[in-house]
PDB file of N, CA and C in Angstrom:
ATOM      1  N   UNK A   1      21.871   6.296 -53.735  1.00  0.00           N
ATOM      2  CA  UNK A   1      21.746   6.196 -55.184  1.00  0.00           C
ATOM      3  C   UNK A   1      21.107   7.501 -55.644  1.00  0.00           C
ATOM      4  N   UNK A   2      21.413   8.165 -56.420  1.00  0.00           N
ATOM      5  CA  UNK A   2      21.080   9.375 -57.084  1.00  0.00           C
ATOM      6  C   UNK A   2      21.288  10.141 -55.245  1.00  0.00           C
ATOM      7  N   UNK A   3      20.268  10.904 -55.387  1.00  0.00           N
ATOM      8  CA  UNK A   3      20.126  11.759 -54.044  1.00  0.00           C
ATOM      9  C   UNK A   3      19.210  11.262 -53.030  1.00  0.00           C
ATOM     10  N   UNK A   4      19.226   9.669 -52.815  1.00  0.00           N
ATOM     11  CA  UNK A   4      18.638   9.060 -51.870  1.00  0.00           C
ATOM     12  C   UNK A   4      19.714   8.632 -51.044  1.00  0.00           C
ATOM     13  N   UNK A   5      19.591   8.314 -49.795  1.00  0.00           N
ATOM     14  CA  UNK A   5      20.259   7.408 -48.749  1.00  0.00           C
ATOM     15  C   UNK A   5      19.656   6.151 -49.322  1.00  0.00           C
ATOM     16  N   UNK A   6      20.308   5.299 -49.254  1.00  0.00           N
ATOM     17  CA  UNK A   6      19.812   3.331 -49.343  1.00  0.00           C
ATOM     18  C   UNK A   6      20.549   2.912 -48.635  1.00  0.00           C
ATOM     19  N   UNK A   7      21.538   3.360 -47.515  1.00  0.00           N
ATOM     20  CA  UNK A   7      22.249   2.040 -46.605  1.00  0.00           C
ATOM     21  C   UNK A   7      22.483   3.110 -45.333  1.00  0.00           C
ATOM     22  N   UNK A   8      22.875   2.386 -44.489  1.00  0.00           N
ATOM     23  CA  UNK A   8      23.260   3.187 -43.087  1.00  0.00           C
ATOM     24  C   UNK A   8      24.179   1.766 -42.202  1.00  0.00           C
ATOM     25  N   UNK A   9      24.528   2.512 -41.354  1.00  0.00           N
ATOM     26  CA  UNK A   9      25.484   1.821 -40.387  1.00  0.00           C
ATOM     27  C   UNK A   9      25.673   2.109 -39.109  1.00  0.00           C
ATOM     28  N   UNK A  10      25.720   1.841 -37.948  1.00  0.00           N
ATOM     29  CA  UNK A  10      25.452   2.306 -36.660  1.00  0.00           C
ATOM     30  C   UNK A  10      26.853   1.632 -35.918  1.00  0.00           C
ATOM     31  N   UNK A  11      27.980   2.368 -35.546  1.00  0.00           N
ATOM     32  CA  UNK A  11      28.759   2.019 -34.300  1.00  0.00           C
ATOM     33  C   UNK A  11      29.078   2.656 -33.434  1.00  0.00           C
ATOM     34  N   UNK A  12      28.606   2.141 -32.304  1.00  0.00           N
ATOM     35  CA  UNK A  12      28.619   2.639 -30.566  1.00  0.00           C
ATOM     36  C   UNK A  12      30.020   2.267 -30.059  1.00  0.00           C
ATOM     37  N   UNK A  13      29.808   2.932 -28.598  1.00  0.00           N
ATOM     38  CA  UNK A  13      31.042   2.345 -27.787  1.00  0.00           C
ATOM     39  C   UNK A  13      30.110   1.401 -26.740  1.00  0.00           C
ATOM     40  N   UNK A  14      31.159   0.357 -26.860  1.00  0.00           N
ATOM     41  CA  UNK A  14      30.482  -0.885 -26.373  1.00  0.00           C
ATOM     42  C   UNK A  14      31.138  -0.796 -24.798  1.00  0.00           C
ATOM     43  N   UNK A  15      32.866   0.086 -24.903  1.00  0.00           N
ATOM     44  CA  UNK A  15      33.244   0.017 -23.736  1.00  0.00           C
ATOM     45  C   UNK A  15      34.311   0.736 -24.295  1.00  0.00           C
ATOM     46  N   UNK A  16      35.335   1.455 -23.289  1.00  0.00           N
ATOM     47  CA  UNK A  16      36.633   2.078 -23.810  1.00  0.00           C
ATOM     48  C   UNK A  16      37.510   1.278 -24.677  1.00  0.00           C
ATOM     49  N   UNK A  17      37.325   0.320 -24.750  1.00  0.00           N
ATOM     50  CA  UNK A  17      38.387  -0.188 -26.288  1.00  0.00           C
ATOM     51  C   UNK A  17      37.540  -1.276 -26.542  1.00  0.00           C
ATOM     52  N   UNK A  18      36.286  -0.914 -26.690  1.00  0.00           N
ATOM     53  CA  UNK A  18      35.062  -1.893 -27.806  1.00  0.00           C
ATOM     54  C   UNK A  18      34.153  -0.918 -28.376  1.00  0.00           C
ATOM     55  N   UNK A  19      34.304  -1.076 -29.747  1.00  0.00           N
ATOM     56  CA  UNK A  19      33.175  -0.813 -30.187  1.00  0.00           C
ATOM     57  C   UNK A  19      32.255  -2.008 -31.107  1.00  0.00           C
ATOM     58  N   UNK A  20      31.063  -1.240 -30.813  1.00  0.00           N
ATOM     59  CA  UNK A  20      29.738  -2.271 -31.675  1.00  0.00           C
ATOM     60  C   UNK A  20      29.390  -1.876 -32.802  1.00  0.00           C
ATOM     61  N   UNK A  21      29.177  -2.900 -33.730  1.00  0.00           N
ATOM     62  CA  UNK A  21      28.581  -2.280 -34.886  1.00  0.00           C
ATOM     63  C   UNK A  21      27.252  -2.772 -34.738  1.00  0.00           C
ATOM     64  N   UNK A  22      26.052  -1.797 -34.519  1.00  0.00           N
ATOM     65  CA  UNK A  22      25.009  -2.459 -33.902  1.00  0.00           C
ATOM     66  C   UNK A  22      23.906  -2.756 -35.448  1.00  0.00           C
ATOM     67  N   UNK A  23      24.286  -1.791 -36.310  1.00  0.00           N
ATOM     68  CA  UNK A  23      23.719  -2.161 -37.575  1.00  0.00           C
ATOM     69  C   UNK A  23      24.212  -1.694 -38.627  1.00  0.00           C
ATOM     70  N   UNK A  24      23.965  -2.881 -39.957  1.00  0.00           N
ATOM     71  CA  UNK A  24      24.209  -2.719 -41.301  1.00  0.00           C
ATOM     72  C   UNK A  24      23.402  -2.784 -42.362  1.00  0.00           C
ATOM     73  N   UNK A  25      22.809  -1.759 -43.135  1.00  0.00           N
ATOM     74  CA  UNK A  25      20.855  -1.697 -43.640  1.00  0.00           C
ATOM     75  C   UNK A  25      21.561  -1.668 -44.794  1.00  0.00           C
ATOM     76  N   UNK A  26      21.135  -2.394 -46.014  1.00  0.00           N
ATOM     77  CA  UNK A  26      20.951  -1.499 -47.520  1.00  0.00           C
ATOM     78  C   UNK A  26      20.209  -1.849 -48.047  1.00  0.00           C
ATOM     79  N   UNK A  27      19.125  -1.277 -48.414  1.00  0.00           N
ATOM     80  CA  UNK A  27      18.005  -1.054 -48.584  1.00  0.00           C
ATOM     81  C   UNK A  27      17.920  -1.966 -50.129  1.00  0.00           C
ATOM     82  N   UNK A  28      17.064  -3.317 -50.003  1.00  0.00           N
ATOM     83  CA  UNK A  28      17.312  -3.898 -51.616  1.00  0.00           C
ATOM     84  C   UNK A  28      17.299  -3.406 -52.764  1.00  0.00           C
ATOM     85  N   UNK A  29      16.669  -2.577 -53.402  1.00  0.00           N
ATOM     86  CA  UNK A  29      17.241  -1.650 -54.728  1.00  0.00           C
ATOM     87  C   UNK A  29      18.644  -1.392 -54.597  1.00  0.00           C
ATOM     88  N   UNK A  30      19.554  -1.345 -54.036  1.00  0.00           N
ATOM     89  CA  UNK A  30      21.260  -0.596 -53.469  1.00  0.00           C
ATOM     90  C   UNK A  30      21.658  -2.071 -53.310  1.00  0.00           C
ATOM     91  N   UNK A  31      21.319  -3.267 -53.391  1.00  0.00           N
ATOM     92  CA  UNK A  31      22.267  -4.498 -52.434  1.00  0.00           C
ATOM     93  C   UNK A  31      22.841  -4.658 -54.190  1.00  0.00           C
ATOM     94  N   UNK A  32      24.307  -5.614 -53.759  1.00  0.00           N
ATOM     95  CA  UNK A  32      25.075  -6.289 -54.578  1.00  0.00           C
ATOM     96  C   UNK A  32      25.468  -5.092 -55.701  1.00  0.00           C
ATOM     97  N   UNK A  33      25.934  -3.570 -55.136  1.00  0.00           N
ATOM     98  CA  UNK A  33      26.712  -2.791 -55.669  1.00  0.00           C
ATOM     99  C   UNK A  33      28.145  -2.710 -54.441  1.00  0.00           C
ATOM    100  N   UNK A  34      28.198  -3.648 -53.500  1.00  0.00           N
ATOM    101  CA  UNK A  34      29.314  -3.051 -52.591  1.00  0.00           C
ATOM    102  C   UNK A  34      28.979  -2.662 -51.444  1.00  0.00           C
ATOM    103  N   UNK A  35      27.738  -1.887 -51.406  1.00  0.00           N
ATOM    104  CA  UNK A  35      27.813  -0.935 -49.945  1.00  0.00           C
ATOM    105  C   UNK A  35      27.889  -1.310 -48.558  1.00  0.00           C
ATOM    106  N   UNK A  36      27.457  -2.146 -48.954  1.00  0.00           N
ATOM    107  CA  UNK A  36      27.722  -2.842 -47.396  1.00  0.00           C
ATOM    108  C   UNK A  36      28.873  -2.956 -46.970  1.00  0.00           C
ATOM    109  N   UNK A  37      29.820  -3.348 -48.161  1.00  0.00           N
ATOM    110  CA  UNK A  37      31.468  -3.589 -47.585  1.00  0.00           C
ATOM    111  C   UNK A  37      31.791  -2.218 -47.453  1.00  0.00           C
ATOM    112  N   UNK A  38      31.631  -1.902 -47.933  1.00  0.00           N
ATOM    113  CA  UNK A  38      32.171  -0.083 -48.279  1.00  0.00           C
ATOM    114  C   UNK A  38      31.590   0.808 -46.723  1.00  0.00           C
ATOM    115  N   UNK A  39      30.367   0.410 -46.711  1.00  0.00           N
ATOM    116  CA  UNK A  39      30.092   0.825 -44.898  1.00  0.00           C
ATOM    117  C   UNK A  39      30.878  -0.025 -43.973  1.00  0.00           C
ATOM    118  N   UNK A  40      30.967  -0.839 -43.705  1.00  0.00           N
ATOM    119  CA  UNK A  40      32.031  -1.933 -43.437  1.00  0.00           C
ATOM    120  C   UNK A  40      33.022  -1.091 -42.834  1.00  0.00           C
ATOM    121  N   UNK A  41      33.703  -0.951 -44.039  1.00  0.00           N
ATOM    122  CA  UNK A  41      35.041  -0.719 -44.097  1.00  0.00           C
ATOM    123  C   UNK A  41      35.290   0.750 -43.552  1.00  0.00           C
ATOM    124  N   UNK A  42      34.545   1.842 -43.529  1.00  0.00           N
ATOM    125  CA  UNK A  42      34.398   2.976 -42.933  1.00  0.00           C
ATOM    126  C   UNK A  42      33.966   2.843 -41.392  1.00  0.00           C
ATOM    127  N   UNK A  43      33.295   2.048 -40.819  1.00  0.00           N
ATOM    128  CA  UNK A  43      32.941   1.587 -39.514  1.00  0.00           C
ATOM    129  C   UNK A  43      34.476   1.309 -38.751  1.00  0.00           C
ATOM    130  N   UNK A  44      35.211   0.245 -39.695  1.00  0.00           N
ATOM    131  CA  UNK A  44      36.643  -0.025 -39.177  1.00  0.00           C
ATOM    132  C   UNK A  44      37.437   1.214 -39.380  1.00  0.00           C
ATOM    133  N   UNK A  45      37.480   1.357 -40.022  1.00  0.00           N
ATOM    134  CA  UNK A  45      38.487   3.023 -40.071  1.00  0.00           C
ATOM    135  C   UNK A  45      38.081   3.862 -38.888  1.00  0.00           C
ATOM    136  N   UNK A  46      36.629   4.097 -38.728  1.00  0.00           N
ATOM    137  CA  UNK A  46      36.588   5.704 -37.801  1.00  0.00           C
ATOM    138  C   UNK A  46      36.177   4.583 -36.515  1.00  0.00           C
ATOM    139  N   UNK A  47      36.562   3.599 -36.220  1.00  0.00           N
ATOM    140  CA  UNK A  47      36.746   2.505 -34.717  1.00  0.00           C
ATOM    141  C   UNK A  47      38.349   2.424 -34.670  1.00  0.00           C
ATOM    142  N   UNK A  48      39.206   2.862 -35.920  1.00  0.00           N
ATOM    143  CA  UNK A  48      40.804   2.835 -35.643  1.00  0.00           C
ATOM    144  C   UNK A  48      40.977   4.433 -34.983  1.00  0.00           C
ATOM    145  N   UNK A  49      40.619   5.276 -35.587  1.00  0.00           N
ATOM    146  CA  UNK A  49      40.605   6.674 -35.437  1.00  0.00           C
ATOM    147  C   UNK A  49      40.630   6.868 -33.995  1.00  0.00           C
ATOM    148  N   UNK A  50      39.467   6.519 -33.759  1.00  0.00           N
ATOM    149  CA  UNK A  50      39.025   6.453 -32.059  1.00  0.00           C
ATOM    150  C   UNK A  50      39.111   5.369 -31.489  1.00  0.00           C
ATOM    151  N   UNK A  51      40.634   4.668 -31.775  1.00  0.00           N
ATOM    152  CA  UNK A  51      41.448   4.622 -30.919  1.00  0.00           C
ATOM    153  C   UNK A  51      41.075   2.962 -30.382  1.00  0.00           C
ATOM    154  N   UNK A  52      39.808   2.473 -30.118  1.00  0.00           N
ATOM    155  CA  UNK A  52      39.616   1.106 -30.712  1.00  0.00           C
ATOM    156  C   UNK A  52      40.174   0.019 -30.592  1.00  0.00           C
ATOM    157  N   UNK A  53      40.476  -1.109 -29.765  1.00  0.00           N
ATOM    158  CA  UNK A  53      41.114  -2.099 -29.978  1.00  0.00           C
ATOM    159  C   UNK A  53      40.550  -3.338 -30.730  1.00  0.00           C
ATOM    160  N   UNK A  54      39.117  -3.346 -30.932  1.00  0.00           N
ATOM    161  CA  UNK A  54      38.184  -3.900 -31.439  1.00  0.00           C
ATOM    162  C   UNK A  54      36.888  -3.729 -31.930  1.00  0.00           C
ATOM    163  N   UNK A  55      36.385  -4.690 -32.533  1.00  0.00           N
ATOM    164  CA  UNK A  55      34.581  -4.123 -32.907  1.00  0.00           C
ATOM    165  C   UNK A  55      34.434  -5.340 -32.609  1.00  0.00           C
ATOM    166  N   UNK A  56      32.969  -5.352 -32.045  1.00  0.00           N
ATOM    167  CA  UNK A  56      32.108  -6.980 -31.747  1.00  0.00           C
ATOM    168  C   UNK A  56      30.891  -6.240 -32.600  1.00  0.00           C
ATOM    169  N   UNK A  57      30.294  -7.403 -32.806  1.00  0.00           N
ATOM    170  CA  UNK A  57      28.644  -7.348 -33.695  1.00  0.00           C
ATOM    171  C   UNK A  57      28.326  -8.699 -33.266  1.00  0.00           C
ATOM    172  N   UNK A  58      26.766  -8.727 -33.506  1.00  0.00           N
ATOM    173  CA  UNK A  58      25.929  -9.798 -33.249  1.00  0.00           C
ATOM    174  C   UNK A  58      24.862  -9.940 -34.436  1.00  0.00           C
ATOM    175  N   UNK A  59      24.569 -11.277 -35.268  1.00  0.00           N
ATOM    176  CA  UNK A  59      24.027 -11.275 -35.885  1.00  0.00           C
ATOM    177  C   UNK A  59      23.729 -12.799 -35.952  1.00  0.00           C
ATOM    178  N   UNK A  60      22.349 -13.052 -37.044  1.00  0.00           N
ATOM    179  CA  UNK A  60      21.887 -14.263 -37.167  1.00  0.00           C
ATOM    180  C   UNK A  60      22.621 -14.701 -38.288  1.00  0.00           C
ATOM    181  N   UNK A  61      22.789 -16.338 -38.058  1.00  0.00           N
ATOM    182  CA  UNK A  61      23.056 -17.218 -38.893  1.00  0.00           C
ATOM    183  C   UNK A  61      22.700 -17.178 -40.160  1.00  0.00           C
ATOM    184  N   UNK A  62      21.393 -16.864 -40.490  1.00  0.00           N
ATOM    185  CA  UNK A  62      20.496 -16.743 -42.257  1.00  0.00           C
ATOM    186  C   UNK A  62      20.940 -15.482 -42.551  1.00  0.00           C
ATOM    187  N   UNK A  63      21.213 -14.700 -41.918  1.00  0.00           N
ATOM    188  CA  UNK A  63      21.586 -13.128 -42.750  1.00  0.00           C
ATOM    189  C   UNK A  63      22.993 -13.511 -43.562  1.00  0.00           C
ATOM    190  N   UNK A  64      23.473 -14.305 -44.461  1.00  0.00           N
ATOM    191  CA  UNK A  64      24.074 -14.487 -45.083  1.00  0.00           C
ATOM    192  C   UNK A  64      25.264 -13.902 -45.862  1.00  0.00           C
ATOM    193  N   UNK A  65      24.116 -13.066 -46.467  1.00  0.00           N
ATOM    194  CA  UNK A  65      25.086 -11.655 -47.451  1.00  0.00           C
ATOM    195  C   UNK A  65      26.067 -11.021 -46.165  1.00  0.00           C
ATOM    196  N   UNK A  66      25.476 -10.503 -45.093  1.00  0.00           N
ATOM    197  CA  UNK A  66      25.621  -9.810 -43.907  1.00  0.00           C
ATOM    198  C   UNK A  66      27.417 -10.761 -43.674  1.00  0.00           C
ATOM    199  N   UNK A  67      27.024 -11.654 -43.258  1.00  0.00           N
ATOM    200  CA  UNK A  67      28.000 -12.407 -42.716  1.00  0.00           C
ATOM    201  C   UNK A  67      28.994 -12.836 -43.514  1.00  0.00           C
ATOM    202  N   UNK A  68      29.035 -12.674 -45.064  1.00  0.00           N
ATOM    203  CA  UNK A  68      30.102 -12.810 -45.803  1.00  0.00           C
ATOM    204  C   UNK A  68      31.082 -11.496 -45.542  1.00  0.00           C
ATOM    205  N   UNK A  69      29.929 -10.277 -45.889  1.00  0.00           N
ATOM    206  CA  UNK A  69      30.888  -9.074 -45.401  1.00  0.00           C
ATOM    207  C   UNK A  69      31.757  -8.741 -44.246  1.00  0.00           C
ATOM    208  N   UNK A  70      31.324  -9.596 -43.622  1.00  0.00           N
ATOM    209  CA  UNK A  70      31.803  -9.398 -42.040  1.00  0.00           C
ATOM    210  C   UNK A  70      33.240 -10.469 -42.039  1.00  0.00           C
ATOM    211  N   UNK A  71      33.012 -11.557 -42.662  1.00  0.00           N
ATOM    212  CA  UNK A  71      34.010 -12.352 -42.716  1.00  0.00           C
ATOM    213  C   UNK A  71      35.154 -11.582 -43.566  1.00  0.00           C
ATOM    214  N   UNK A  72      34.854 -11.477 -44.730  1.00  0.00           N
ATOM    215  CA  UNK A  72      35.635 -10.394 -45.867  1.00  0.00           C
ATOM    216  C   UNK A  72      36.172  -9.368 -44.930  1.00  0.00           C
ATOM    217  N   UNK A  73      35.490  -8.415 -44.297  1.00  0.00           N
ATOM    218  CA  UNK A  73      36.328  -7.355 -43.338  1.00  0.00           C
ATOM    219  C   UNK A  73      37.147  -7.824 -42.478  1.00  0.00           C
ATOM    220  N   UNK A  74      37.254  -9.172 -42.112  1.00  0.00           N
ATOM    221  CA  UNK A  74      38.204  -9.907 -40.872  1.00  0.00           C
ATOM    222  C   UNK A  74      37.716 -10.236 -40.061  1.00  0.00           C
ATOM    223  N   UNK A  75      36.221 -10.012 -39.493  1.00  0.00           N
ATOM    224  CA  UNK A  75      35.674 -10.401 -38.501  1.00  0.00           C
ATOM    225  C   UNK A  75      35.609 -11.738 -38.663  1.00  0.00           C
ATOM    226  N   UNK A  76      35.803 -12.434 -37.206  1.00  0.00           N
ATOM    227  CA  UNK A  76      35.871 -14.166 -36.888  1.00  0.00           C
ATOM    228  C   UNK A  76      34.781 -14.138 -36.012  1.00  0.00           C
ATOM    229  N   UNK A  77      33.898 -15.178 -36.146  1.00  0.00           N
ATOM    230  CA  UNK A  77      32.962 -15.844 -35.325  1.00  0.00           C
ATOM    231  C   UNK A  77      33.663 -16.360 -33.985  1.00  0.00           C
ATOM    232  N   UNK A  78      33.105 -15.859 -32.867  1.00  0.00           N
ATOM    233  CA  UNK A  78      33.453 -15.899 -31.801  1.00  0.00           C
ATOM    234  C   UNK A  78      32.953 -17.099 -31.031  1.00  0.00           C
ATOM    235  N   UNK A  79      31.577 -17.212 -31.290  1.00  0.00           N
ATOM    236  CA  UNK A  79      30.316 -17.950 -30.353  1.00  0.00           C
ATOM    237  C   UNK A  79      29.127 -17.949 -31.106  1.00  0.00           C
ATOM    238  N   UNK A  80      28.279 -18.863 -30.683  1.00  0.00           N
ATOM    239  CA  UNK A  80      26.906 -19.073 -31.544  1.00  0.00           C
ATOM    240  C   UNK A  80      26.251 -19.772 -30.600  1.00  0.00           C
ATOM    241  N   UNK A  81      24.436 -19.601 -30.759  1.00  0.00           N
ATOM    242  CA  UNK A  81      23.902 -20.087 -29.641  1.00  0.00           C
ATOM    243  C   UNK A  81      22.269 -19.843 -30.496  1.00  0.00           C
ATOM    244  N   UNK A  82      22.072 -21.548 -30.142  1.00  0.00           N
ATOM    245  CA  UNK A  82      19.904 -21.261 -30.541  1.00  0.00           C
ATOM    246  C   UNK A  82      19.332 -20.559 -29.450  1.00  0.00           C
ATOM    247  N   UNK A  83      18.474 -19.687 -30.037  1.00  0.00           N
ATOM    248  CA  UNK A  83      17.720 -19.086 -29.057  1.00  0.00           C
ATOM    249  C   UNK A  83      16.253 -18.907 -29.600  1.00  0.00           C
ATOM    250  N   UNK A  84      15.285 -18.515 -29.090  1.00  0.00           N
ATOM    251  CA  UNK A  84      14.023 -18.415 -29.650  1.00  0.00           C
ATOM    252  C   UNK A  84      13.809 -17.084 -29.534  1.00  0.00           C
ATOM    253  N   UNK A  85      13.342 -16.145 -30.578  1.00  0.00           N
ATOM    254  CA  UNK A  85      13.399 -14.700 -31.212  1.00  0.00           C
ATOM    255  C   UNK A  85      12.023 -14.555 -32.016  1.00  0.00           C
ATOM    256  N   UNK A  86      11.815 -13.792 -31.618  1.00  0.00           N
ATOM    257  CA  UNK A  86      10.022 -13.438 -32.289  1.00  0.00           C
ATOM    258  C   UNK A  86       9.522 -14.361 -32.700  1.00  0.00           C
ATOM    259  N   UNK A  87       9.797 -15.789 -32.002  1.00  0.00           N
ATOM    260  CA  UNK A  87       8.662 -17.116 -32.099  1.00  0.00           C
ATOM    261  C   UNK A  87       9.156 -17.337 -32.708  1.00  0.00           C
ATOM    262  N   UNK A  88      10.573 -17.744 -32.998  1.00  0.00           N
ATOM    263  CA  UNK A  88      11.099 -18.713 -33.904  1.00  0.00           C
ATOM    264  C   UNK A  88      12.750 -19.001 -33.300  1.00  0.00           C
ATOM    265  N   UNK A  89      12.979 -20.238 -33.698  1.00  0.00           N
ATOM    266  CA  UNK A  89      14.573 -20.953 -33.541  1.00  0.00           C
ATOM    267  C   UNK A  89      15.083 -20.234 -34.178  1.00  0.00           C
ATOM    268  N   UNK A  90      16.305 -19.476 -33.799  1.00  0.00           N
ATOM    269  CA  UNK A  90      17.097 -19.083 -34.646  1.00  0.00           C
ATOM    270  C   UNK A  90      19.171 -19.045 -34.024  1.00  0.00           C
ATOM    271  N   UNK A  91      19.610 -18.765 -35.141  1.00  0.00           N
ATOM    272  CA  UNK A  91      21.133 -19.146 -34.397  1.00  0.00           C
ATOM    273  C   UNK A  91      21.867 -17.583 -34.218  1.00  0.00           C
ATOM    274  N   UNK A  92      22.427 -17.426 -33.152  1.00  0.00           N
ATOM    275  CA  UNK A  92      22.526 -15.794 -32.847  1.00  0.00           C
ATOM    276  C   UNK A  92      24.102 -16.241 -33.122  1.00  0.00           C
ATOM    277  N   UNK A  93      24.524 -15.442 -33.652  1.00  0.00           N
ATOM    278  CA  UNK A  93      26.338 -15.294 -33.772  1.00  0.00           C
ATOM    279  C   UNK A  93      26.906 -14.142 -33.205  1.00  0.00           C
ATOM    280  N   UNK A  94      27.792 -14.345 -32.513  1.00  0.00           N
ATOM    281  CA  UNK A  94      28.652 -13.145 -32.393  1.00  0.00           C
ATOM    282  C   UNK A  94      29.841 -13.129 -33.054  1.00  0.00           C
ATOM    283  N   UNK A  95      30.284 -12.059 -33.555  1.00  0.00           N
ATOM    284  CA  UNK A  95      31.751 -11.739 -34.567  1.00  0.00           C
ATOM    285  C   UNK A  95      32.752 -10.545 -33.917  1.00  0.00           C
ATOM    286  N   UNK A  96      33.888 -11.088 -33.691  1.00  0.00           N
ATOM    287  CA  UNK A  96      34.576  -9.710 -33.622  1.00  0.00           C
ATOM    288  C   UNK A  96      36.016  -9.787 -34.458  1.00  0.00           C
ATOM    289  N   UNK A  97      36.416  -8.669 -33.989  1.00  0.00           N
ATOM    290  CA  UNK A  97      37.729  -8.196 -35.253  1.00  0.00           C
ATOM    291  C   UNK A  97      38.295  -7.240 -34.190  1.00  0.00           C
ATOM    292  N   UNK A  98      39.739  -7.971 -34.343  1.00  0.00           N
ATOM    293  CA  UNK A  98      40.720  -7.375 -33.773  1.00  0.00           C
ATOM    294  C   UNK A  98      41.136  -6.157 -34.298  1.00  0.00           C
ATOM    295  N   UNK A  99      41.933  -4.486 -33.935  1.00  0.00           N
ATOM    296  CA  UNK A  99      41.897  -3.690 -34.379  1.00  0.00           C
ATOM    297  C   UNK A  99      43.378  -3.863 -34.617  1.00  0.00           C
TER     298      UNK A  99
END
């Protein structure tokens, strides 16, 4: 926004035809203008580029906003599982999207 960064996005190679999207930040002043999809959607593009047969991500159940975008980009819930995480129940999801 103006000449600040407010979002970022992180994808690795998870393996020769996986990549991870290991994170999706936007910083709350920046949420509910898009960016998230809009990082999203650039994550899938430069994971087609390089060639890519997929992206996996892992995320919790309550991250909500998170997981609409992910659904919206095509990603399908794969698996889900309670686990206990910095002293608390929580539901871990995994998502991937075919390339």
């Amino acid at each position: 926004m103006g000449d600040q960064n407010v979002g970022c996005v992180f994808l690795i190679k998870d393996s020769n035809k996986v990549a991870r999207l290991r994170l999706l930040l936007v910083d709350p002043p920046a949420r509910g203008r898009g960016l998230g999809t809009r990082l999203t959607k650039e994550c899938i593009q430069f994971a087609r580029q390089c060639r890519y047969e997929s992206i996996t991500l892992w995320t919790h159940k309550v991250l909500t906003t998170a997981r609409h975008v992910y659904e919206r980009a095509g990603f399908r819930l794969t698996s889900s599982e309670t686990r206990r995480s910095f002293g608390q129940n929580v539901v871990s999801e995994h998502w991937d999207l075919a390339l």
